[in-house]
C-alpha atoms as a PDB file:
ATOM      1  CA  UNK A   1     -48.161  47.329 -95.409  1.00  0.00           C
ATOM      2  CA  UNK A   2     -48.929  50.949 -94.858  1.00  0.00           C
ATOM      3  CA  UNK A   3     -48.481  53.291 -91.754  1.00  0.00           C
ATOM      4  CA  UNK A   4     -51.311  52.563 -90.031  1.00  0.00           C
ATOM      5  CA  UNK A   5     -51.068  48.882 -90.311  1.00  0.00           C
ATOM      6  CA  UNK A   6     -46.910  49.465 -89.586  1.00  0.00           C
ATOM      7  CA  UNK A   7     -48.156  51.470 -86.428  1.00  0.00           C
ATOM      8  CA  UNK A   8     -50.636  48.971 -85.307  1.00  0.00           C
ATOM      9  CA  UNK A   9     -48.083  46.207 -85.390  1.00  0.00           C
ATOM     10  CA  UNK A  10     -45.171  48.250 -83.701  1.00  0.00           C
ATOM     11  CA  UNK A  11     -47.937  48.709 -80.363  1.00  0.00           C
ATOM     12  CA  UNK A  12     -48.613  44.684 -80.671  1.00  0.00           C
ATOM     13  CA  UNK A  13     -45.207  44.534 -80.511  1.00  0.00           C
ATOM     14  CA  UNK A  14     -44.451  46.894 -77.285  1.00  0.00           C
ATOM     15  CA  UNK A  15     -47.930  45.627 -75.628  1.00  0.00           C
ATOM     16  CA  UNK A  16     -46.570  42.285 -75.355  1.00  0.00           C
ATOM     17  CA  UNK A  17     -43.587  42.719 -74.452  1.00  0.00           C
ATOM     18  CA  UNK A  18     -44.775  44.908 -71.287  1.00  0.00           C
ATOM     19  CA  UNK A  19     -46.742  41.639 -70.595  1.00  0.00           C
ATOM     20  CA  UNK A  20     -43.779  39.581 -70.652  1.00  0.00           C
ATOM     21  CA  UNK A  21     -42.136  41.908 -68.209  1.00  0.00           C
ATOM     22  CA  UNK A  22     -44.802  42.650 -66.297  1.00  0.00           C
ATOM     23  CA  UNK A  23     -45.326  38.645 -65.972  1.00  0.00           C
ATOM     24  CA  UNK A  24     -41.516  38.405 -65.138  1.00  0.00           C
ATOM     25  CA  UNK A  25     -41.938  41.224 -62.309  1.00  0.00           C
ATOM     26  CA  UNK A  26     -45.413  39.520 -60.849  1.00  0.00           C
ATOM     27  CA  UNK A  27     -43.191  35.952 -60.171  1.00  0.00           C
ATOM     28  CA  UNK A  28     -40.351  37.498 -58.830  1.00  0.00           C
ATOM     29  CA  UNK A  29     -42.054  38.908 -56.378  1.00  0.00           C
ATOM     30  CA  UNK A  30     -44.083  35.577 -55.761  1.00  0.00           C
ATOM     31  CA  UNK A  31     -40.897  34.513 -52.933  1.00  0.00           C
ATOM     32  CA  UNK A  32     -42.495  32.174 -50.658  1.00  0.00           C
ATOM     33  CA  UNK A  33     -40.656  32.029 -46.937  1.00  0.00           C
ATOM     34  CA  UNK A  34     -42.336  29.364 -44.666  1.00  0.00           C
ATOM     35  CA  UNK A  35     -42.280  29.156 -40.662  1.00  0.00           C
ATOM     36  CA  UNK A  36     -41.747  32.772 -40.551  1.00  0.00           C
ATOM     37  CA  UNK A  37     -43.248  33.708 -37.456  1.00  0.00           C
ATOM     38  CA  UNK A  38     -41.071  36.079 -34.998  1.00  0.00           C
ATOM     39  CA  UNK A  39     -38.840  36.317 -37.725  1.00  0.00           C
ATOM     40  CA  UNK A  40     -38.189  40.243 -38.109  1.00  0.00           C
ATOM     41  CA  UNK A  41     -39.244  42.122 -41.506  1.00  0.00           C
ATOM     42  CA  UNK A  42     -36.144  43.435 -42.124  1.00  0.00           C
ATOM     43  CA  UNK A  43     -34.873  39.950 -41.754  1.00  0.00           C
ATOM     44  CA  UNK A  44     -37.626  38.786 -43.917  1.00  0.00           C
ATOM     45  CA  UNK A  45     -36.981  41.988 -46.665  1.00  0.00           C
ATOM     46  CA  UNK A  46     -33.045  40.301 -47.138  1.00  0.00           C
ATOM     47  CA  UNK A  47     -34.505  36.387 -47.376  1.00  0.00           C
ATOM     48  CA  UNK A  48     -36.816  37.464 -49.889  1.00  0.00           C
ATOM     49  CA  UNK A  49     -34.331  39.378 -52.064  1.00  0.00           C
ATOM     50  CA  UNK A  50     -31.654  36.139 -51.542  1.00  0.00           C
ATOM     51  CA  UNK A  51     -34.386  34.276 -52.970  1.00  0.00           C
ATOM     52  CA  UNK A  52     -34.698  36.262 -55.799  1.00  0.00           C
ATOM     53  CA  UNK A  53     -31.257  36.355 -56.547  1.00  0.00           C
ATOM     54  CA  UNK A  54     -31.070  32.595 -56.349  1.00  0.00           C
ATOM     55  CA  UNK A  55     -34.076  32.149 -58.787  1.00  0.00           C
ATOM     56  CA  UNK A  56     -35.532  30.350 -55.562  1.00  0.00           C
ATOM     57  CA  UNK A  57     -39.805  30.711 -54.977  1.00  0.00           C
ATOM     58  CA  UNK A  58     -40.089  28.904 -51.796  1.00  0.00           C
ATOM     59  CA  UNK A  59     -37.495  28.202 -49.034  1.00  0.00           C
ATOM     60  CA  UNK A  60     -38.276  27.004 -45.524  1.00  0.00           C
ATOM     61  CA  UNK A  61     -36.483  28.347 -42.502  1.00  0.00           C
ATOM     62  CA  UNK A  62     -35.922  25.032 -40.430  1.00  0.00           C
ATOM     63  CA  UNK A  63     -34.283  27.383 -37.028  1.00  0.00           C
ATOM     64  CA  UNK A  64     -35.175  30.177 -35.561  1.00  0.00           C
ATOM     65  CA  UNK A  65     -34.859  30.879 -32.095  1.00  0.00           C
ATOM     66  CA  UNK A  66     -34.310  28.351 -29.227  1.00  0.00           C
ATOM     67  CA  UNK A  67     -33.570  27.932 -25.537  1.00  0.00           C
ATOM     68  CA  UNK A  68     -30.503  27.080 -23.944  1.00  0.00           C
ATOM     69  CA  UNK A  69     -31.555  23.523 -22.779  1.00  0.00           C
ATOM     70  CA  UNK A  70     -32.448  22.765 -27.106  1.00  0.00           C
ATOM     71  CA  UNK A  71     -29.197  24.391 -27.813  1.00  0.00           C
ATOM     72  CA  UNK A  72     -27.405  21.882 -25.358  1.00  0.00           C
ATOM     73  CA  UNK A  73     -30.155  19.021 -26.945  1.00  0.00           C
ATOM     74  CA  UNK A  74     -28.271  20.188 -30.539  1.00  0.00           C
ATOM     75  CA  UNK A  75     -24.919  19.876 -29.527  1.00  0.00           C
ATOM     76  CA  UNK A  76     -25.557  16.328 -27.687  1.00  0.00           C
ATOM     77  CA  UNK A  77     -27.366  14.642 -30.451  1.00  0.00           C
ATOM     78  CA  UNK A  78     -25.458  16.309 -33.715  1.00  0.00           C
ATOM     79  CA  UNK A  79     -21.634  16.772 -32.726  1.00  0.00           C
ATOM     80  CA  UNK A  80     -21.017  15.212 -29.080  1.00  0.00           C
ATOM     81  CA  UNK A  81     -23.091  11.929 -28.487  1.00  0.00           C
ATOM     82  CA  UNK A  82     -24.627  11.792 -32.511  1.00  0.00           C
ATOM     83  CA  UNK A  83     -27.279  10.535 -31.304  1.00  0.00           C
ATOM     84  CA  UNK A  84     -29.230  11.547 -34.474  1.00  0.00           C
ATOM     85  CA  UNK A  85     -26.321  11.509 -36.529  1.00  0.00           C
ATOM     86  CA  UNK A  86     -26.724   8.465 -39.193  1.00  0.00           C
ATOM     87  CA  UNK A  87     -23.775   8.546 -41.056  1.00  0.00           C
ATOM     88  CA  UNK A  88     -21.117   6.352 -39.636  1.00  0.00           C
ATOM     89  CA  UNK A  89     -17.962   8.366 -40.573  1.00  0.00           C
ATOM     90  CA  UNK A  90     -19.545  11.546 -39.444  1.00  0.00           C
ATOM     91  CA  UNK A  91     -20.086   9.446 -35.967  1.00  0.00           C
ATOM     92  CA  UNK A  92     -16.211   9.259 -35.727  1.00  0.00           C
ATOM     93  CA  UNK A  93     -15.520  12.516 -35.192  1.00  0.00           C
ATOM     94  CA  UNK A  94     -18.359  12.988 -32.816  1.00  0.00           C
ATOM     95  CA  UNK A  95     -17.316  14.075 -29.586  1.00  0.00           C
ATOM     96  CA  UNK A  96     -16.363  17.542 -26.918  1.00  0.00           C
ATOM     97  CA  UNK A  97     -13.679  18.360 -29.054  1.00  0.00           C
ATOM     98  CA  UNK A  98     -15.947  18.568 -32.641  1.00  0.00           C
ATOM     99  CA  UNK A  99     -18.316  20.732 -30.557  1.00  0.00           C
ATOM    100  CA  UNK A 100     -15.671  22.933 -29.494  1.00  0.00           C
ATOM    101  CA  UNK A 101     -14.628  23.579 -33.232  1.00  0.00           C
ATOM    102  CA  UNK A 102     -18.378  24.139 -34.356  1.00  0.00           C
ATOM    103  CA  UNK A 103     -18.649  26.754 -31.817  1.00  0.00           C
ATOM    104  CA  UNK A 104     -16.745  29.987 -31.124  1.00  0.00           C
ATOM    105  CA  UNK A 105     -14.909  29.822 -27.545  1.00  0.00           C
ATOM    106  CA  UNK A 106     -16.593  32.647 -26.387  1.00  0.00           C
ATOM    107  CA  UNK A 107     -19.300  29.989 -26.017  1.00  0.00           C
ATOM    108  CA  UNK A 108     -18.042  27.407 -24.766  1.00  0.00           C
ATOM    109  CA  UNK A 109     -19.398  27.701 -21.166  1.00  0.00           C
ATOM    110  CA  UNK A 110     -21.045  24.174 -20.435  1.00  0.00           C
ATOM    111  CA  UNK A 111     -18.837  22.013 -22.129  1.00  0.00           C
ATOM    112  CA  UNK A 112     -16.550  21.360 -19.441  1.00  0.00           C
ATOM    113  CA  UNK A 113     -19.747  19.897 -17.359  1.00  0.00           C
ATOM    114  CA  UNK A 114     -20.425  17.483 -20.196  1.00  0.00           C
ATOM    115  CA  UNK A 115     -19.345  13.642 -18.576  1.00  0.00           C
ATOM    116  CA  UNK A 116     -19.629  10.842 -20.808  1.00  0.00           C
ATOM    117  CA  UNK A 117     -20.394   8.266 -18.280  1.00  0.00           C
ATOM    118  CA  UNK A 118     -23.323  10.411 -17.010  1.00  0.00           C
ATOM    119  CA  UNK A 119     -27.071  10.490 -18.198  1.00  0.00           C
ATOM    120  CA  UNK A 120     -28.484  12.963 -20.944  1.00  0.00           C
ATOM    121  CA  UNK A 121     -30.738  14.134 -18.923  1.00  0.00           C
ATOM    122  CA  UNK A 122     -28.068  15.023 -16.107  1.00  0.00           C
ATOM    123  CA  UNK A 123     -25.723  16.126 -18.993  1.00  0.00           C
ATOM    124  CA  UNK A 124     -28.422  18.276 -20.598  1.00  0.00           C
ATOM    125  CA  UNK A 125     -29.281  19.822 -16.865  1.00  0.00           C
ATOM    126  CA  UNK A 126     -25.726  20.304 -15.856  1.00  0.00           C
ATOM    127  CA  UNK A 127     -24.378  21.871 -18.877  1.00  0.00           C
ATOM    128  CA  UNK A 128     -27.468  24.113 -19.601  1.00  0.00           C
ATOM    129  CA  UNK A 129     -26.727  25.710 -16.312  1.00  0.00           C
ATOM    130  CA  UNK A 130     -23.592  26.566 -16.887  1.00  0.00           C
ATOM    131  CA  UNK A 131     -23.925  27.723 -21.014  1.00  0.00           C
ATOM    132  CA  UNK A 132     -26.913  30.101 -19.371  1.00  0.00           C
ATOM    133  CA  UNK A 133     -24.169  31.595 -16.664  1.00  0.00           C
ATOM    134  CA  UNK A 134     -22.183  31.995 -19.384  1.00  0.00           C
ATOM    135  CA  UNK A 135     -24.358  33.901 -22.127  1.00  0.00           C
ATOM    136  CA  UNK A 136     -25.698  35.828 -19.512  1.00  0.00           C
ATOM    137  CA  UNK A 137     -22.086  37.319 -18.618  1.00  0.00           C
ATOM    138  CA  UNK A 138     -21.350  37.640 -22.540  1.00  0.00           C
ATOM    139  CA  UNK A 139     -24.830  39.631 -22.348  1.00  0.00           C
ATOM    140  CA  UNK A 140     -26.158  41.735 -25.754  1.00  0.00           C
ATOM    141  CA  UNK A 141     -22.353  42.130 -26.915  1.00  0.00           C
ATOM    142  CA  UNK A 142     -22.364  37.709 -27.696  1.00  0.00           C
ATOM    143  CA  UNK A 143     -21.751  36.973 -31.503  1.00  0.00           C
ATOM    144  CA  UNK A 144     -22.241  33.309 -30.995  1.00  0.00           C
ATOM    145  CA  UNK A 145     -24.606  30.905 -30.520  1.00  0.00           C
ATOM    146  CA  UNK A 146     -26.817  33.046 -31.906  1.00  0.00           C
ATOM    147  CA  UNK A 147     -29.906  31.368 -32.424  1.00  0.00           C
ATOM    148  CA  UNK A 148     -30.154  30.773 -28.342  1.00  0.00           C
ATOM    149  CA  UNK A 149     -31.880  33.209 -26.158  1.00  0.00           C
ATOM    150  CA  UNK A 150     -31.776  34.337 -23.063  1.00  0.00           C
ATOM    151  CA  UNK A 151     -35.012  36.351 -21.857  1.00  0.00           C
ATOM    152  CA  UNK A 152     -34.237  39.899 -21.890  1.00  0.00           C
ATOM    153  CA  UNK A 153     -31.111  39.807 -23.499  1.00  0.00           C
ATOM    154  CA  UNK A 154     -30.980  41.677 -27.114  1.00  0.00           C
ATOM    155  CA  UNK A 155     -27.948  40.071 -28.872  1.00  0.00           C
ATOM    156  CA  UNK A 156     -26.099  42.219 -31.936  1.00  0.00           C
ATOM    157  CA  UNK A 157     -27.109  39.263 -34.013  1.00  0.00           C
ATOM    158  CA  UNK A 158     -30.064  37.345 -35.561  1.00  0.00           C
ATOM    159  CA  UNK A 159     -29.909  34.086 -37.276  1.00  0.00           C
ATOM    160  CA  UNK A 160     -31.928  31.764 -39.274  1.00  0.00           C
ATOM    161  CA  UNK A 161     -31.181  28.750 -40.609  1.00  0.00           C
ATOM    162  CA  UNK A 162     -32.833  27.509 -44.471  1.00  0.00           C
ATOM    163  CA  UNK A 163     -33.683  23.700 -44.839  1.00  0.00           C
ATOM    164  CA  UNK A 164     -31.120  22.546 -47.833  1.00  0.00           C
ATOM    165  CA  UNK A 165     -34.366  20.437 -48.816  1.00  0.00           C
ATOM    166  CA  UNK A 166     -36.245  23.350 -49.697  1.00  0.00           C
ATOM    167  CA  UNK A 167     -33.406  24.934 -52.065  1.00  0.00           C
ATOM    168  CA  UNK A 168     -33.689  23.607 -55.515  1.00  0.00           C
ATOM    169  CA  UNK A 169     -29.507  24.996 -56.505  1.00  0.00           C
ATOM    170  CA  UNK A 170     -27.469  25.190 -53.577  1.00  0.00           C
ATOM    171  CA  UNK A 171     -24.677  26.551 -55.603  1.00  0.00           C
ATOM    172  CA  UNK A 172     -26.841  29.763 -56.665  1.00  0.00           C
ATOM    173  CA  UNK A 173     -28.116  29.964 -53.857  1.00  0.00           C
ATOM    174  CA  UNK A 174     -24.663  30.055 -52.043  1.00  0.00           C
ATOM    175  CA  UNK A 175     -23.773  33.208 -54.083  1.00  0.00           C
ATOM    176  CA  UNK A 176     -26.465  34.920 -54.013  1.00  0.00           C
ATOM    177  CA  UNK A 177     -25.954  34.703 -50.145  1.00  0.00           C
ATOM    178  CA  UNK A 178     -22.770  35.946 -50.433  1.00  0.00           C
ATOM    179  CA  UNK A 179     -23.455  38.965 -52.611  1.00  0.00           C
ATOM    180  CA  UNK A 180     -25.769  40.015 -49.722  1.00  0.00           C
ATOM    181  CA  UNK A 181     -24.161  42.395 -47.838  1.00  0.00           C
ATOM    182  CA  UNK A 182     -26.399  42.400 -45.300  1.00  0.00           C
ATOM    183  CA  UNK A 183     -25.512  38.693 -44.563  1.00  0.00           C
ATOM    184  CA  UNK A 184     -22.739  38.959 -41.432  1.00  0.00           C
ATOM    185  CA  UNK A 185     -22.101  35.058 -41.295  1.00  0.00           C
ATOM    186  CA  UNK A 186     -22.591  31.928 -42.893  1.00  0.00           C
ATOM    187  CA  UNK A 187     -22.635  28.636 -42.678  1.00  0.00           C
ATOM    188  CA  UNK A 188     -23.270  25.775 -45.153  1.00  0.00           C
ATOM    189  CA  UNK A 189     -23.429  22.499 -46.038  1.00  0.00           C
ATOM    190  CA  UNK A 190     -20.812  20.588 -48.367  1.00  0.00           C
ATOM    191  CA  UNK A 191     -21.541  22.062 -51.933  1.00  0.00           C
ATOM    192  CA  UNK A 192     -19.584  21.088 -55.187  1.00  0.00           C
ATOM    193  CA  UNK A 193     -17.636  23.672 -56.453  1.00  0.00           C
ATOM    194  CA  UNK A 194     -17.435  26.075 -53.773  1.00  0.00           C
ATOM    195  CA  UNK A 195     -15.187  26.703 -51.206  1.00  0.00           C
ATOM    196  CA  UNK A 196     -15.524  25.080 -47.450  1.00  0.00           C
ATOM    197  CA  UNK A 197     -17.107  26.596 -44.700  1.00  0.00           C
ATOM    198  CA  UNK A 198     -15.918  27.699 -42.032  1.00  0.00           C
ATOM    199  CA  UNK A 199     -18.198  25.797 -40.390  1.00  0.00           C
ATOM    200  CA  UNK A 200     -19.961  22.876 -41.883  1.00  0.00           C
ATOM    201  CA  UNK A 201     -23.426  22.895 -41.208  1.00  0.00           C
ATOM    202  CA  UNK A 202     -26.546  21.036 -42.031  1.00  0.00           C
ATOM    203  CA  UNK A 203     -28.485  23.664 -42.755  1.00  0.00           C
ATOM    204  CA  UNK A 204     -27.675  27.130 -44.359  1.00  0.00           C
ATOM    205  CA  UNK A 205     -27.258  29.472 -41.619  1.00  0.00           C
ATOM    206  CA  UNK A 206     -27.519  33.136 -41.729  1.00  0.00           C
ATOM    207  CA  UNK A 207     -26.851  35.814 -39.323  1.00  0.00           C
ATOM    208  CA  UNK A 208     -28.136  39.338 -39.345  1.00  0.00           C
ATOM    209  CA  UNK A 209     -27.451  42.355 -37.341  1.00  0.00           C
ATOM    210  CA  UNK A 210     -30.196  43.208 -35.251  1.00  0.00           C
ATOM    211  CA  UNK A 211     -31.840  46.558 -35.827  1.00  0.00           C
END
């Protein structure tokens, strides 16, 4: 083989391996974030590089914002009443007291109207009341609950929560989570091989500081 044939096949050579990278950049940038609408870009900028991380191309965020009354809907039908809650154990445990564990005491304004002989509908309107009193007097400074808002109230905090369903390793995913620094709390569900949260979740939930 002589030089110019030695030169020609040192360029093949380079050539595709700048296509291979290239390729590699053009699908890591290919992140796919559903239901993003409101969602802030910064917000958006840190999902996207999580995703990365996590080798994940598509993740669906199931939570974004919500009103007090579907905040109080939540509580009754996933940790008080289980309403929605199918597995039977999980039903055990149901009750005020779960709720107050799920949720930091800060926020607990509303559970003491809750009444187990009343209605839903007079549970929902009595204790939405008094959890709007309540954020409203914890005003921008509130750190929980963070998902609910009250109109014309900037909280310090953002959060989103990721359908497990549209994660294809939840362990990955998990660390590349926690490598983000931008990421100021987190909840998850049960994975194997890491430790608990704080909070068990159904959803991966991730709060932001607002900017």
């Amino acid at each position: 083989m002589n030089f110019l044939k030695i030169k020609h096949f040192v360029l093949l050579i380079i050539c595709f391996q700048s296509v291979s990278l290239s390729s590699q950049e053009i699908s890591l940038s290919e992140v796919q974030i559903l239901n993003t609408s409101g969602i802030p870009k910064y917000v958006l900028q840190e999902l996207i590089q999580i995703a990365k991380n996590a080798e994940e191309f598509k993740l669906d965020i199931s939570s974004k914002q919500r009103s007090v009354r579907k905040q109080v809907e939540v509580m009754l039908d996933y940790y008080i009443t289980c309403e929605r809650v199918t597995d039977e154990q999980q039903k055990k445990e149901c009750g005020i007291d779960l709720v107050k564990t799920v949720y930091d005491r800060e926020c607990h304004g509303g559970f003491s109207e809750f009444n187990l002989s009343a209605s839903r509908e007079l549970n929902i309107d009595r204790m939405s009341k008094a959890l709007t009193a309540s954020l409203i007097r914890l005003g921008s400074k509130r750190v929980c609950m963070n998902h609910v808002v009250i109109p014309e109230i900037n909280t310090n905090i953002i959060a989103v929560d990721i359908k497990p369903s549209s994660v294809k390793n939840w362990k990955t995913f998990y660390e590349a989570v926690k490598n983000n620094e931008r990421v100021v709390q987190f909840y998850y569900p049960v994975i194997i091989g890491v430790p608990k949260s704080e909070v068990k979740d159904a959803a991966f939930h991730l709060s932001f500081e607002r900017q």
